[in-house]
Protein backbone atom coordinates (compact mmCIF):
# COMPACT_ATOMS: atom_id res chain seq x y z
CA UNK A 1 58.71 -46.54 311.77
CA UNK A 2 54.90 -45.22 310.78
CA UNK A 3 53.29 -45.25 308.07
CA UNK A 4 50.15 -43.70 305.80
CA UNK A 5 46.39 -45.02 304.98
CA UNK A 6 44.69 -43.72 302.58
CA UNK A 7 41.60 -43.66 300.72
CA UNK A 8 41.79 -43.19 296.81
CA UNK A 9 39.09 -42.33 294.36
CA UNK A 10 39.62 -43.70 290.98
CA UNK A 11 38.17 -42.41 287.89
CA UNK A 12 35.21 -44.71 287.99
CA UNK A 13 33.83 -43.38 291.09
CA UNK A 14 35.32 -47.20 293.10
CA UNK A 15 37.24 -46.10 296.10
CA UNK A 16 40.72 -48.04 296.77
CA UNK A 17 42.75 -48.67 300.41
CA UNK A 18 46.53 -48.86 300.76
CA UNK A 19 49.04 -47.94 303.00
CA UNK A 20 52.48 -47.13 302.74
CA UNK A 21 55.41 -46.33 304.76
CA UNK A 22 56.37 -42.92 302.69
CA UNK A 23 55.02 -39.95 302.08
CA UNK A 24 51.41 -40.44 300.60
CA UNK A 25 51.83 -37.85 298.07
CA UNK A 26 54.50 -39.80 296.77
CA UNK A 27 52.48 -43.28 296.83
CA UNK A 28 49.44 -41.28 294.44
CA UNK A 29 51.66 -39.70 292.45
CA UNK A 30 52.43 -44.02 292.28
CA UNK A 31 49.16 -45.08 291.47
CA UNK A 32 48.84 -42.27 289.22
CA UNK A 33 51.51 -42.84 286.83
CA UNK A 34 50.78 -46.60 286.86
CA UNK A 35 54.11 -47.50 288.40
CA UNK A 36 52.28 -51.00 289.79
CA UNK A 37 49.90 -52.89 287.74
CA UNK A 38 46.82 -53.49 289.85
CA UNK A 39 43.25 -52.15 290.52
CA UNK A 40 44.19 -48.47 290.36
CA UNK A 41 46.39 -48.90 287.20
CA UNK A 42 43.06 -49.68 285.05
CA UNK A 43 41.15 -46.88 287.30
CA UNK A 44 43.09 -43.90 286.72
CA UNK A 45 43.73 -41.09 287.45
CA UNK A 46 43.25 -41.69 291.23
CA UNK A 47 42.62 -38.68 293.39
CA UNK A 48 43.67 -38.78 297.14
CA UNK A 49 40.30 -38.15 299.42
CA UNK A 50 41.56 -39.10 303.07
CA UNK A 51 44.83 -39.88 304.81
CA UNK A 52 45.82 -40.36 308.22
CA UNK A 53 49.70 -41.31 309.70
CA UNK A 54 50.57 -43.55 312.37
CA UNK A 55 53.22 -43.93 314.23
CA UNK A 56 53.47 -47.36 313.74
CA UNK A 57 53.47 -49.13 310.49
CA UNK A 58 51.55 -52.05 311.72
CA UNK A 59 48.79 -50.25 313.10
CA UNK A 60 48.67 -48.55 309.30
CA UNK A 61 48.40 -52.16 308.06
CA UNK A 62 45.70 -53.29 309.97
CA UNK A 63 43.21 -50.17 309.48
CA UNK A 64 43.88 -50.57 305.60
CA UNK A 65 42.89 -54.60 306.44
CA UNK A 66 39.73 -53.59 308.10
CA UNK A 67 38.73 -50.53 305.79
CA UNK A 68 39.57 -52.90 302.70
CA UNK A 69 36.16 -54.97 303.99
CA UNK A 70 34.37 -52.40 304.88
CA UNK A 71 31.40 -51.43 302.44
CA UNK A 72 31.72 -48.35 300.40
CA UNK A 73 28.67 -46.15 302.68
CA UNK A 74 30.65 -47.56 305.84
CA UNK A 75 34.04 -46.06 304.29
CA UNK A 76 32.03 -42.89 303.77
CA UNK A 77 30.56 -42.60 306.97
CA UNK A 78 34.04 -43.38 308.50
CA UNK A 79 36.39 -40.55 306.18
CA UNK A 80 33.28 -38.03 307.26
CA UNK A 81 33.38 -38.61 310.85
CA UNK A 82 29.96 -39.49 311.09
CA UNK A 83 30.06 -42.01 314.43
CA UNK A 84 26.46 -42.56 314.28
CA UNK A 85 26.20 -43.52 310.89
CA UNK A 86 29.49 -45.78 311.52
CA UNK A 87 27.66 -47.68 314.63
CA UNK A 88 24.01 -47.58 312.60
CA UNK A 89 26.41 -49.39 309.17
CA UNK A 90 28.56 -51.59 311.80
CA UNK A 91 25.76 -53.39 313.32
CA UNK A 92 25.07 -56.92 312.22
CA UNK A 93 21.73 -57.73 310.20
CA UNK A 94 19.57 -60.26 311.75
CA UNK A 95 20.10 -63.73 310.60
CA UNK A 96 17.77 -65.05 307.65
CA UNK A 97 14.68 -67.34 309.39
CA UNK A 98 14.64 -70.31 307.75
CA UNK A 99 11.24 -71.74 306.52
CA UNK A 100 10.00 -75.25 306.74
């Protein structure tokens, strides 16, 4: 069984991450009419700004687990393609020296 992630923008610019096992359109059409109570219910209306299927619902999961932590110019960079903006965002920031 496969399933959906998507990318929402609410009505405050914030951008949410789900997934679902049905047919997207049918999860925004969700969010939109405030069927759940959550962030999108106090954000709406949503509008639907990327999607991609998978074949496999647990894959599905796990994307919407790692774009959930991802930073809002890292989800941008990611829904635009942009690989060398991705790798530039992905990289880890040196540590903090400490002072004596």
């Amino acid at each position: 069984m496969g399933g959906w992630v998507y990318i929402l923008e609410c009505r405050d610019g914030s951008y949410y991450v789900g997934s679902t096992s049905r047919e997207v359109e049918a999860r925004v059409d969700e969010h939109n009419s405030g069927a759940y109570d959550g962030y999108t219910a106090r954000r709406r209306p949503v509008d639907l700004i990327w999607s991609s299927y998978f074949e496999s619902l647990v894959d599905a999961f796990f994307l919407e687990r790692k774009l959930k932590r991802w930073s809002r110019a890292k989800k941008e960079a990611f829904m635009a393609g942009n690989i060398t903006r991705l790798k530039g965002l992905a990289r880890r920031r040196a540590p903090f020296e400490t002072h004596r």
